[in-house]
Protein backbone atom coordinates (compact mmCIF):
# COMPACT_ATOMS: atom_id res chain seq x y z
CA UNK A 1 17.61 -36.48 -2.85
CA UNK A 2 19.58 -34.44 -5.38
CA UNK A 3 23.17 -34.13 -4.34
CA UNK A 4 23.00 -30.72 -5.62
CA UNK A 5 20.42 -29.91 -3.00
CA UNK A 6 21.93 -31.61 -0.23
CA UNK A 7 23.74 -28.67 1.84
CA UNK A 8 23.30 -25.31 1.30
CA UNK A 9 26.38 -23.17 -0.16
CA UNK A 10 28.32 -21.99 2.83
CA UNK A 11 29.09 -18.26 2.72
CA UNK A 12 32.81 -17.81 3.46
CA UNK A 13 33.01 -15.82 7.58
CA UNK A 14 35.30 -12.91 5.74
CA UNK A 15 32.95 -12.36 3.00
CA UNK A 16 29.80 -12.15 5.03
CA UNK A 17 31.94 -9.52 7.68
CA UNK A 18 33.24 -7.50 4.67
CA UNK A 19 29.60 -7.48 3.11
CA UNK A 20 28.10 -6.00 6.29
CA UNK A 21 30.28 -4.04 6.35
CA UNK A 22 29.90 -2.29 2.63
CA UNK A 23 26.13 -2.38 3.90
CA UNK A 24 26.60 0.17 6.61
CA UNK A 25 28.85 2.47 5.21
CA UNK A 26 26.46 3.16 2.82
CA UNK A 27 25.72 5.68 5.63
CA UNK A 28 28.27 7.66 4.69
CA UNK A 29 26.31 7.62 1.26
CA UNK A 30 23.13 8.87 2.61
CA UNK A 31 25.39 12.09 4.34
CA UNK A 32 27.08 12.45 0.78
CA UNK A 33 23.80 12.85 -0.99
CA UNK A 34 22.34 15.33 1.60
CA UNK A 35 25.15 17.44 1.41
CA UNK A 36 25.74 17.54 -2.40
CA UNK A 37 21.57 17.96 -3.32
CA UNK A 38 20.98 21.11 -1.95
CA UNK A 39 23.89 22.88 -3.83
CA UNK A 40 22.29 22.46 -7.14
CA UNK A 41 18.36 23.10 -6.20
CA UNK A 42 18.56 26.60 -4.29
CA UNK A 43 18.72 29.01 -7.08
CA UNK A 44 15.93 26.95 -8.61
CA UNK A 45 14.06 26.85 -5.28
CA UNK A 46 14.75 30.67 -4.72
CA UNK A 47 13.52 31.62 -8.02
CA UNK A 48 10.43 29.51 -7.76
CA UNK A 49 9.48 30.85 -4.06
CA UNK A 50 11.07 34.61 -5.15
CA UNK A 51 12.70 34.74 -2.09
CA UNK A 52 16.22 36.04 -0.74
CA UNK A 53 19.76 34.91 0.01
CA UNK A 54 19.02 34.98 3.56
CA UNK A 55 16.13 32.84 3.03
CA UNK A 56 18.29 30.45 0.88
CA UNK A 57 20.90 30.60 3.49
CA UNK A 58 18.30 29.02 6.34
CA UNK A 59 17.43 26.28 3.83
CA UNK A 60 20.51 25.13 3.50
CA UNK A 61 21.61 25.09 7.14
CA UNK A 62 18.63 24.49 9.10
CA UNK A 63 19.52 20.47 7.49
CA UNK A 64 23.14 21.30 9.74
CA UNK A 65 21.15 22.46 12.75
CA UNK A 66 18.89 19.13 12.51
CA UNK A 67 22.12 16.76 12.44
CA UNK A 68 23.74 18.90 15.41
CA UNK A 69 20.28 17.62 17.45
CA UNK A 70 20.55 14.14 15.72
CA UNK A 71 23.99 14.06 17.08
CA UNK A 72 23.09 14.69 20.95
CA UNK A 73 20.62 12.23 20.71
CA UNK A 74 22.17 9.46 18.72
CA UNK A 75 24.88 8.31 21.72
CA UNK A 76 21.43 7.55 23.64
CA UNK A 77 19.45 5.47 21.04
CA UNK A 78 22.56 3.61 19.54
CA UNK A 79 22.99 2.53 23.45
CA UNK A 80 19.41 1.98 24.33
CA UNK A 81 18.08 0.47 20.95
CA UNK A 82 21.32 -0.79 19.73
CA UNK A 83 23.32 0.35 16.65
CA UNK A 84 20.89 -1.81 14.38
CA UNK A 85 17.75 -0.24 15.58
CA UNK A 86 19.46 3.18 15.26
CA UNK A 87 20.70 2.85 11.61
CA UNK A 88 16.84 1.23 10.93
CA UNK A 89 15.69 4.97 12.66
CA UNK A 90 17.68 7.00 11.02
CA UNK A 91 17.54 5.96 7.07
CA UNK A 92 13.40 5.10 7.75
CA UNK A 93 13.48 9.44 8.51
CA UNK A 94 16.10 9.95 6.04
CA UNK A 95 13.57 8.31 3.42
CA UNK A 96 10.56 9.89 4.95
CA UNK A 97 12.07 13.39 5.00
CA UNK A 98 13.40 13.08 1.77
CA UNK A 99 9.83 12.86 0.28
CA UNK A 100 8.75 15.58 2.40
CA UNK A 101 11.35 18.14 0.92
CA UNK A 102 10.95 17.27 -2.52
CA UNK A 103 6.90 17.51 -1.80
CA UNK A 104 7.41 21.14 -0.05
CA UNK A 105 5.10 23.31 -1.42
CA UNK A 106 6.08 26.50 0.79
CA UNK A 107 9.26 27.32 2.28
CA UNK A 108 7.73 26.44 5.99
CA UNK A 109 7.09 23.25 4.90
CA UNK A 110 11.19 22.68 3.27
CA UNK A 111 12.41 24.30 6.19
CA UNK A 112 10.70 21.41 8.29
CA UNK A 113 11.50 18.55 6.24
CA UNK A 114 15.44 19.95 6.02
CA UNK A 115 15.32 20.10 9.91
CA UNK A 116 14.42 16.43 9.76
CA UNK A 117 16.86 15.33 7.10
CA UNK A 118 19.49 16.04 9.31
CA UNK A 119 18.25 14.55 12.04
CA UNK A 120 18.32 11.11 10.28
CA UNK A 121 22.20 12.30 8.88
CA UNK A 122 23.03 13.49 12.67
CA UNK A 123 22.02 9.64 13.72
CA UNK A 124 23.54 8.04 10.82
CA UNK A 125 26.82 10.34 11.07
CA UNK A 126 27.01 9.11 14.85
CA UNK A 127 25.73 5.51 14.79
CA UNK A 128 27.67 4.46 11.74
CA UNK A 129 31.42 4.59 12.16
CA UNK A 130 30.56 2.83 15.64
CA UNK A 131 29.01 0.45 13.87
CA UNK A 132 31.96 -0.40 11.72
CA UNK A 133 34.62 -0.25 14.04
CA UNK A 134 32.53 -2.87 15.93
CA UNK A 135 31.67 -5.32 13.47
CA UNK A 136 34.61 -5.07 10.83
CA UNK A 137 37.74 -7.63 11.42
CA UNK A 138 40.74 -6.24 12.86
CA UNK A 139 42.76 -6.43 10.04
CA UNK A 140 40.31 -4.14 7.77
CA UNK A 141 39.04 -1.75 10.24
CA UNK A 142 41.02 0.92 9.22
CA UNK A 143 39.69 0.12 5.55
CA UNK A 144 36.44 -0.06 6.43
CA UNK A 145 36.12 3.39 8.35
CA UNK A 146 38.04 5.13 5.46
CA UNK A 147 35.46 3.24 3.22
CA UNK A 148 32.49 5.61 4.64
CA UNK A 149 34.52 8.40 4.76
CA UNK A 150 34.41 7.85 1.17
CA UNK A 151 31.21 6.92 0.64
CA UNK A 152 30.27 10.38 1.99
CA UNK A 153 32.24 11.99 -1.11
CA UNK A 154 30.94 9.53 -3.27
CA UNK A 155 27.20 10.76 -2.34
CA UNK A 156 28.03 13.94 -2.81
CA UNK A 157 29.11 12.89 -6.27
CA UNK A 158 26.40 11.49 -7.15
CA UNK A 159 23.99 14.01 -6.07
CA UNK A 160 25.93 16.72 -8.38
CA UNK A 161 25.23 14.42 -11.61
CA UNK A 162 21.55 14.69 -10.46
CA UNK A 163 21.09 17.66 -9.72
CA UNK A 164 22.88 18.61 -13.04
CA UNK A 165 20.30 15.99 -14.69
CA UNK A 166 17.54 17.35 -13.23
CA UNK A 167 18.55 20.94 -14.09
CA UNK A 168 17.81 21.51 -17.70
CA UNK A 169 14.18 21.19 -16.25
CA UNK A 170 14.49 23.07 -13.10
CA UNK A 171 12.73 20.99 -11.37
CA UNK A 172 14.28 21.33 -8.15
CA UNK A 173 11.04 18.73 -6.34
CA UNK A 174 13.00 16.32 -8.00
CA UNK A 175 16.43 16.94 -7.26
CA UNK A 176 15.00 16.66 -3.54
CA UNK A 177 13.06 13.73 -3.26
CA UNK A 178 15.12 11.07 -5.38
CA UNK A 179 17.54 10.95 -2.93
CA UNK A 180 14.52 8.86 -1.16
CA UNK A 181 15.29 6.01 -3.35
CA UNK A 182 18.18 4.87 -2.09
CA UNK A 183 17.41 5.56 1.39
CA UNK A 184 14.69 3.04 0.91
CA UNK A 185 17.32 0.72 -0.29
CA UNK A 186 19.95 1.23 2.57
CA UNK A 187 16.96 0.55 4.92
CA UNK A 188 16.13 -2.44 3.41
CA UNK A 189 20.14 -3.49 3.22
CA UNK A 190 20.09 -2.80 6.94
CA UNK A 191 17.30 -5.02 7.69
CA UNK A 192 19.52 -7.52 6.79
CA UNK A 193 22.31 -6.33 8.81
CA UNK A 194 23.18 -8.40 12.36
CA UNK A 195 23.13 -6.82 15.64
CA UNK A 196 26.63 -5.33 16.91
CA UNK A 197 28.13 -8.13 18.96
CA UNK A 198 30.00 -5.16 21.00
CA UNK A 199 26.11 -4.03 21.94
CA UNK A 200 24.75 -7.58 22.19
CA UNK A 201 27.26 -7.51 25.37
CA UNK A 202 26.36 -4.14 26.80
CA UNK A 203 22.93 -5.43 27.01
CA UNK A 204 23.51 -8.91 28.44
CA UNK A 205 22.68 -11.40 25.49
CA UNK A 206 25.66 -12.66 25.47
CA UNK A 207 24.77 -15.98 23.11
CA UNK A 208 23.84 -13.85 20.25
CA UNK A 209 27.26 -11.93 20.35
CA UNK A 210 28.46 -15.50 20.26
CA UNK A 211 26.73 -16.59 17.15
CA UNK A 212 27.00 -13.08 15.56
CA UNK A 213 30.81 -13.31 16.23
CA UNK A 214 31.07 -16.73 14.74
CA UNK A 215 28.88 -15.67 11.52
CA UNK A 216 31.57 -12.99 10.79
CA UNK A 217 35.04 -14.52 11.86
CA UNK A 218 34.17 -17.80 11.57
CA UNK A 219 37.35 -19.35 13.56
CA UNK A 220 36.30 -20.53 17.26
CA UNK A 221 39.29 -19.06 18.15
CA UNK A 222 39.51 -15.57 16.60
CA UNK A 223 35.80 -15.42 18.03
CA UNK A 224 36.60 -16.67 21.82
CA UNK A 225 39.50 -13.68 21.71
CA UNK A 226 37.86 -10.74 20.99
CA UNK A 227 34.44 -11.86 22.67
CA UNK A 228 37.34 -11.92 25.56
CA UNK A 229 38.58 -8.37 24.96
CA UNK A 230 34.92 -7.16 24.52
CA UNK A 231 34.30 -8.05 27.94
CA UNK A 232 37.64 -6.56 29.32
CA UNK A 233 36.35 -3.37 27.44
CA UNK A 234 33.38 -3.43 29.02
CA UNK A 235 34.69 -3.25 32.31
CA UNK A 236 36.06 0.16 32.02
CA UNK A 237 33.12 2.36 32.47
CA UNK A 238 32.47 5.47 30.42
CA UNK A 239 32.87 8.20 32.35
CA UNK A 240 33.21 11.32 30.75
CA UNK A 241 30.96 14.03 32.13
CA UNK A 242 32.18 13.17 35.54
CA UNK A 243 36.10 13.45 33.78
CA UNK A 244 35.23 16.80 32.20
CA UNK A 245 34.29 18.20 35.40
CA UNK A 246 37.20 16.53 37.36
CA UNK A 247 39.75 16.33 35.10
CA UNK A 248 41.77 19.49 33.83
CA UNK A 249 43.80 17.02 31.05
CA UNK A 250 40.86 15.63 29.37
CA UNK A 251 39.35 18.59 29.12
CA UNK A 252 42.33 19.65 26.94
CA UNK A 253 41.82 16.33 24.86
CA UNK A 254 37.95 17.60 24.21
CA UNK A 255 38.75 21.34 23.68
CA UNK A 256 41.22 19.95 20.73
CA UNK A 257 38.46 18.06 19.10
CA UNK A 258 36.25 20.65 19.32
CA UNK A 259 38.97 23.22 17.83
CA UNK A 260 39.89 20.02 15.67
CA UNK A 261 36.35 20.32 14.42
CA UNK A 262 35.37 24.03 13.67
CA UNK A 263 39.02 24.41 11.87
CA UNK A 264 37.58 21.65 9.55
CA UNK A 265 34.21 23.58 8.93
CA UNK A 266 36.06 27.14 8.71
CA UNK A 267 38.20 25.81 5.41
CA UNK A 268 35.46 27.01 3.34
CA UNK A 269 35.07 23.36 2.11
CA UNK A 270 31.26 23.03 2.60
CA UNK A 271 31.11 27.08 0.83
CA UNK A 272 31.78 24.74 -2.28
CA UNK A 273 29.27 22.08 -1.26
CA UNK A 274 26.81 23.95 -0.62
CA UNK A 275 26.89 26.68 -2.95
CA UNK A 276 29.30 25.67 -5.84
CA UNK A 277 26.80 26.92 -8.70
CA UNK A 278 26.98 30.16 -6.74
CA UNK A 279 30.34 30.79 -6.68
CA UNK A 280 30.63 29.34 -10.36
CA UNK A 281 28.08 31.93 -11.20
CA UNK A 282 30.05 34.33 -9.29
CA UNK A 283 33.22 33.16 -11.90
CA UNK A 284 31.25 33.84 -15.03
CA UNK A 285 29.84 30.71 -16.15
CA UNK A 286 26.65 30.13 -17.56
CA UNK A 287 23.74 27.80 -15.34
CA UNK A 288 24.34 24.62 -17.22
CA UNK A 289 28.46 24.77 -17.04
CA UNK A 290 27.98 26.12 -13.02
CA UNK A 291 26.12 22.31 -13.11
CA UNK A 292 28.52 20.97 -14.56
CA UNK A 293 31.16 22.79 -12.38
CA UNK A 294 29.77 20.88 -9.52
CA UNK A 295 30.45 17.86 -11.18
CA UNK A 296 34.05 18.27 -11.56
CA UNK A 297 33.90 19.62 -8.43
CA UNK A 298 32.54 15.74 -6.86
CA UNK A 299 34.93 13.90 -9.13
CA UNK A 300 37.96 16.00 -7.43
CA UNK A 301 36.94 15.43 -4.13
CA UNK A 302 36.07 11.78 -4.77
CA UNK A 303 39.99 11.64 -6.56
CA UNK A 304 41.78 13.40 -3.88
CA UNK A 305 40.25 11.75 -0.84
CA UNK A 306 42.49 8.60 -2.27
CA UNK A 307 45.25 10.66 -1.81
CA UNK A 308 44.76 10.87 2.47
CA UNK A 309 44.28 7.41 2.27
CA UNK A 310 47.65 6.03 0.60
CA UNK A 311 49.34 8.42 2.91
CA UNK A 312 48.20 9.16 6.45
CA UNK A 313 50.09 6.29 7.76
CA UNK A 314 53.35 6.98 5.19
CA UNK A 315 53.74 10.70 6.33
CA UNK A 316 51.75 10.85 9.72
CA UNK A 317 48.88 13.40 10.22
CA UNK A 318 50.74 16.66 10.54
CA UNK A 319 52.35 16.76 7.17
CA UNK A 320 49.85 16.06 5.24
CA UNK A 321 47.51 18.74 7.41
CA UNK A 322 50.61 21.28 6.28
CA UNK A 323 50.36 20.90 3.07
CA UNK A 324 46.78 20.96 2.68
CA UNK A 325 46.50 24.13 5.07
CA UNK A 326 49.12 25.35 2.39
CA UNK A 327 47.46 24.54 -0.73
CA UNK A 328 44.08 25.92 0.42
CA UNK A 329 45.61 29.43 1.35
CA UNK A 330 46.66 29.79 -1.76
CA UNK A 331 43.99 28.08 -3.88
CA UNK A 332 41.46 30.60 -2.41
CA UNK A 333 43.64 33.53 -2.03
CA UNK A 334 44.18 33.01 -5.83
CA UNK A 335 40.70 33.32 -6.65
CA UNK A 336 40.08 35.82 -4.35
CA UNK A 337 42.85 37.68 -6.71
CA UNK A 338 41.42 37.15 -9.77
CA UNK A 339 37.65 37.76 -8.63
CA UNK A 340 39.25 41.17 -7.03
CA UNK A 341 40.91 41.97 -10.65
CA UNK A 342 38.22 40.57 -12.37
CA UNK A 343 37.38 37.73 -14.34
CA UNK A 344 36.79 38.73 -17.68
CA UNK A 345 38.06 35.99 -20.30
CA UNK A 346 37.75 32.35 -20.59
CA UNK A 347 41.10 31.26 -19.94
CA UNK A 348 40.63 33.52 -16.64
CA UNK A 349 37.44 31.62 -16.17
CA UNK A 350 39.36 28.33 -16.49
CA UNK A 351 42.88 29.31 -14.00
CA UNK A 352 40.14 30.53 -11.49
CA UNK A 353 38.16 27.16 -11.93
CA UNK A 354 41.86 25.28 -11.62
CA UNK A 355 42.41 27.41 -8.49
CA UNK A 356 39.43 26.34 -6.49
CA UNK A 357 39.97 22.37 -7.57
CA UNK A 358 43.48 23.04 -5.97
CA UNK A 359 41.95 24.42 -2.82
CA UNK A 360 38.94 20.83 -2.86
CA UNK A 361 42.11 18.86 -3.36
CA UNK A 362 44.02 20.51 -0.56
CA UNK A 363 40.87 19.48 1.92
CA UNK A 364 40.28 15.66 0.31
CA UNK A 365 43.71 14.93 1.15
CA UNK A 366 43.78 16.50 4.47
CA UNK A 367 41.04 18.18 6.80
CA UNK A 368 38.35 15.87 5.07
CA UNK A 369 39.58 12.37 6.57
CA UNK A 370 42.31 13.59 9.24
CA UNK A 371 40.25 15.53 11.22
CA UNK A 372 37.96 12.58 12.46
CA UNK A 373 40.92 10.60 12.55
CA UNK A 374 42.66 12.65 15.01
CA UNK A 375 39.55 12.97 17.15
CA UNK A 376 39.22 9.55 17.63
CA UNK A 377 42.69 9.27 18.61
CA UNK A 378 43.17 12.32 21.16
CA UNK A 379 40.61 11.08 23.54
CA UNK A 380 41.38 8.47 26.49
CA UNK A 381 39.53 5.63 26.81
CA UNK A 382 36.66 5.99 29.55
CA UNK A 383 35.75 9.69 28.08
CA UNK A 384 36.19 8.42 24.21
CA UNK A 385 32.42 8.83 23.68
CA UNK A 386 31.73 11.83 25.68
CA UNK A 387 35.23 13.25 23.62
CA UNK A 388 34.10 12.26 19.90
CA UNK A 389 30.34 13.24 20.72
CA UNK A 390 31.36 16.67 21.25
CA UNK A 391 33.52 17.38 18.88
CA UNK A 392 31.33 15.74 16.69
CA UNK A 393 28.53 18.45 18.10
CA UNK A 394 31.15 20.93 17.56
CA UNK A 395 31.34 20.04 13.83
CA UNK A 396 27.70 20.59 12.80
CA UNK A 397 27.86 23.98 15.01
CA UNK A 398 30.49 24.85 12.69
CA UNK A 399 28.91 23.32 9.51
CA UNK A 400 25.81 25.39 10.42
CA UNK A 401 27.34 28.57 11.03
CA UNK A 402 29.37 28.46 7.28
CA UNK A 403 25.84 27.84 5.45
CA UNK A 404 24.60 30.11 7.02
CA UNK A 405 26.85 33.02 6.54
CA UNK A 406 28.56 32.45 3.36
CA UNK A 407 25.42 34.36 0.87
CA UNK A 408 25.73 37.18 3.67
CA UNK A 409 29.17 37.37 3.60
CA UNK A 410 29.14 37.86 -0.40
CA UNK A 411 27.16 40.29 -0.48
CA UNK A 412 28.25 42.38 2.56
CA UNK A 413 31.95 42.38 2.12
CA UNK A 414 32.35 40.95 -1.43
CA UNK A 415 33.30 37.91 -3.51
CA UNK A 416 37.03 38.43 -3.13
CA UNK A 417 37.26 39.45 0.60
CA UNK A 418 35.06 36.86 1.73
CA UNK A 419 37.72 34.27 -0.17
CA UNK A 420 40.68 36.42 1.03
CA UNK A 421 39.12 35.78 4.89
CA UNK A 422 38.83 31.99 3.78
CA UNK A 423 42.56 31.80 3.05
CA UNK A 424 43.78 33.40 5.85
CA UNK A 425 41.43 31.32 8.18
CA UNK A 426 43.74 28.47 6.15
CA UNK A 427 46.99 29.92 7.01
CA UNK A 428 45.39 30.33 10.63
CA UNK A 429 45.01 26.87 11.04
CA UNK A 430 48.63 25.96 9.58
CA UNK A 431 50.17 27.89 12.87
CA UNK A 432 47.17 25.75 14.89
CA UNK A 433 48.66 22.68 13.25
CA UNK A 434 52.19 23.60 14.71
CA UNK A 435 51.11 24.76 17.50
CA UNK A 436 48.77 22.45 19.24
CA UNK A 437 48.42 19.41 16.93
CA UNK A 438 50.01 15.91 17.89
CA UNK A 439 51.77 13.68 15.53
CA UNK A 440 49.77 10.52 16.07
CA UNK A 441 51.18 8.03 13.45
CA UNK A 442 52.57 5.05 14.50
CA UNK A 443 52.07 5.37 18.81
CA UNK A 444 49.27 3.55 20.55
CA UNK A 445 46.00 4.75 21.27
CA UNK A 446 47.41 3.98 25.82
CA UNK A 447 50.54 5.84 24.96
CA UNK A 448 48.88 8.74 23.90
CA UNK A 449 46.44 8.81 26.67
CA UNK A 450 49.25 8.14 29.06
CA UNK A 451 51.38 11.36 27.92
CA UNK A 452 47.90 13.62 27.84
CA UNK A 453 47.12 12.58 31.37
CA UNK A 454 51.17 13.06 32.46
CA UNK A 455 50.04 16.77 31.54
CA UNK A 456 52.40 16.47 28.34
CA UNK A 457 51.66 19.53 26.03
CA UNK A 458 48.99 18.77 23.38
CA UNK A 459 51.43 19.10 20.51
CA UNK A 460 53.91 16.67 22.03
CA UNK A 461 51.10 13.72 23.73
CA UNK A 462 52.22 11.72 20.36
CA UNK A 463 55.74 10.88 21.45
């Protein structure tokens, strides 16, 4: 026999962990490109179907009331069917419901296949992160859960360049159903993907957590350790609907992920997701540069996001959550200024434009990635899932509620009081931040449980 044929080539333990884990935060793609694709097809859609901003409105956020029921729902599946079997669910409906909106032929029929696109993002949203935190190496945990958090501004990148492509044709079918394409290909990557180990030992099959361990750490030792700690996990029950009812401290920790959660939605962030041509339009640029405002608008967010990352664990949470509180006051206050004056050359047109990438830099390096951060830090132990699945409820409620409004808003009160309201939610949040916030950097995930259950004041359970 050919020596060259003789063994196969081993794959080295670290490679094949990091690997699956790229594989599954592609997730956070998936949520990226549902988010970013609707911004640039509703005027198209509402010229097409002649209908009004109201209309436009429920198109946009009946995807946010989907993902709010994906949510609720996704804690049970990932536990009965495994986080596998979940991700396999949810990108099979994100593909499926992909199709469906970019074959609507009535606004019924896209209201529908929205409603189902974020179910599939409310189960990927959920069953993701999980999934990493369970499958990626210690030492690149952190890495790998900022990587999807990423990935989610990456998709919404992405969908903004085609969206822009696809809009010196109008043809907003397209725009829609693409996105299909590469939830085909994350199903297919996550066919490939191996069973959480963590799950594996929920469910009793406890020699495939073995050899799924050993696949991605490769040392018998490493693998022996944390199949150990797995186990000692395991023995502390979740209990959190019996701790919300009993417990008077943890249901402090869940009101401040909830809070946590709706001050993330009420930035006015997903305004600019959703609607960026919009409020482009609303600037005084043409439809091709409001397309191309988008864009800039992706690459910004994509930029600044680096900027959270590099620093969370330099500065600690609540700095950085001050400044960017800070710097989106004023970046919408500005251009709720200049729209109030009114915008009337191009080098207004172009401050105004600098404005609002102040304000999507001010939420990349803060609200964006800090938020979930926090939440998964505030909550103890036996109520962490009931804790991070309700604030995580909390933040569709909230992500509904601003797509829903926003059109309404403009048109009732105005372009530059509904900005002005924005920045003073902002400054709102700034005396939250002092106010209630912990400083989490650098103190264990037990000390902070111990000091919220001593009945420590939420601002101080970081010390």
């Amino acid at each position: 026999m050919n020596a060259m044929t003789e063994a196969p080539i081993a794959v080295h333990p670290k490679a094949t962990a990091v690997v699956t884990c790229l594989v599954g935060a592609l997730a956070g793609l998936m949520f990226g490109l549902d988010i970013g694709v609707i911004s640039g097809a509703t005027q198209f859609i509402q010229h097409d179907f002649g209908i009004s901003d109201r209309t436009v409105e429920h198109i946009v956020s009946w995807m946010m009331l989907g993902a709010a029921a994906g949510a609720l729902v996704a804690g049970w599946l990932s536990s009965h069917l495994g986080r596998k079997r979940s991700l396999i669910a949810g990108s099979l409906l994100f593909a499926l419901a992909s199709i469906a909106c970019g074959l609507s032929n009535s606004v019924a029929m896209l209201l529908f296949a929205r409603l189902g696109l974020g179910v599939s993002i409310g189960v990927l949203t959920f069953t993701a992160p999980l999934y990493l935190a369970e499958i990626a190496p210690e030492r690149i945990r952190g890495a790998m859960v900022s990587l999807y958090q990423l990935m989610i501004t990456i998709g919404i990148l992405i969908a903004f360049l085609s969206d822009t492509a696809f809009s010196y044709s109008g043809n907003w079918h397209w725009m829609l159903g693409i996105i299909a394409i590469p939830g085909v290909l994350f199903l297919l990557g996550v066919l490939a993907l191996p069973d959480s180990p963590r799950w594996l030992m929920m469910v009793g099959r406890h020699d495939q957590a073995m050899a799924v361990l050993s696949k991605l750490r490769g040392d018998p030792a490493v693998v022996m350790r944390e199949a150990a700690d797995i186990q000692e996990q395991l023995r502390i029950p979740q209990r959190g609907w019996h701790m919300f009812l009993q417990n008077r401290n943890f249901r402090r920790s869940v009101g401040l992920g909830v809070l946590l959660q709706i001050m993330q939605q009420l930035t006015g962030m997903n305004v600019m997701m959703y609607y960026a041509p919009r409020v482009f339009g609303n600037v005084g640029f043409g439809l091709h540069a409001q397309m191309w405002g988008t864009v800039i608008v992706g690459v910004t967010n994509v930029l600044a996001t680096f900027i959270a990352i590099g620093l969370v664990d330099r500065w600690g949470r609540k700095p950085i959550l001050y400044a960017g509180f800070l710097i989106m006051a004023t970046g919408l206050g500005i251009v709720g200024a200049m729209m109030h004056i009114g915008i009337t050359t191009h080098g207004q047109q172009i401050f105004t434009v600098a404005m609002l990438l102040m304000f999507i830099t001010g939420f990349a390096m803060s609200a964006g990635p800090l938020i979930w951060i926090l939440c998964s830090e505030v909550q103890p132990l036996k109520g962490r899932d009931f804790g991070i699945g309700a604030s995580t409820f909390a933040n569709w409620i909230g992500n509904f509620v601003v797509g829903a409004t926003f059109l309404t808003l403009l048109n009732k009160f105005g372009d530059a009081n509904t900005f002005w309201l924005y920045a003073g939610l902002n400054l709102l949040f700034f005396v939250f931040t002092i106010w209630l916030i912990p400083e989490t950097r650098g103190v264990t995930l037990e000390q902070i449980e111990r000091n919220l259950m001593a009945g420590k004041a939420l601002r101080h359970i970081g010390r």
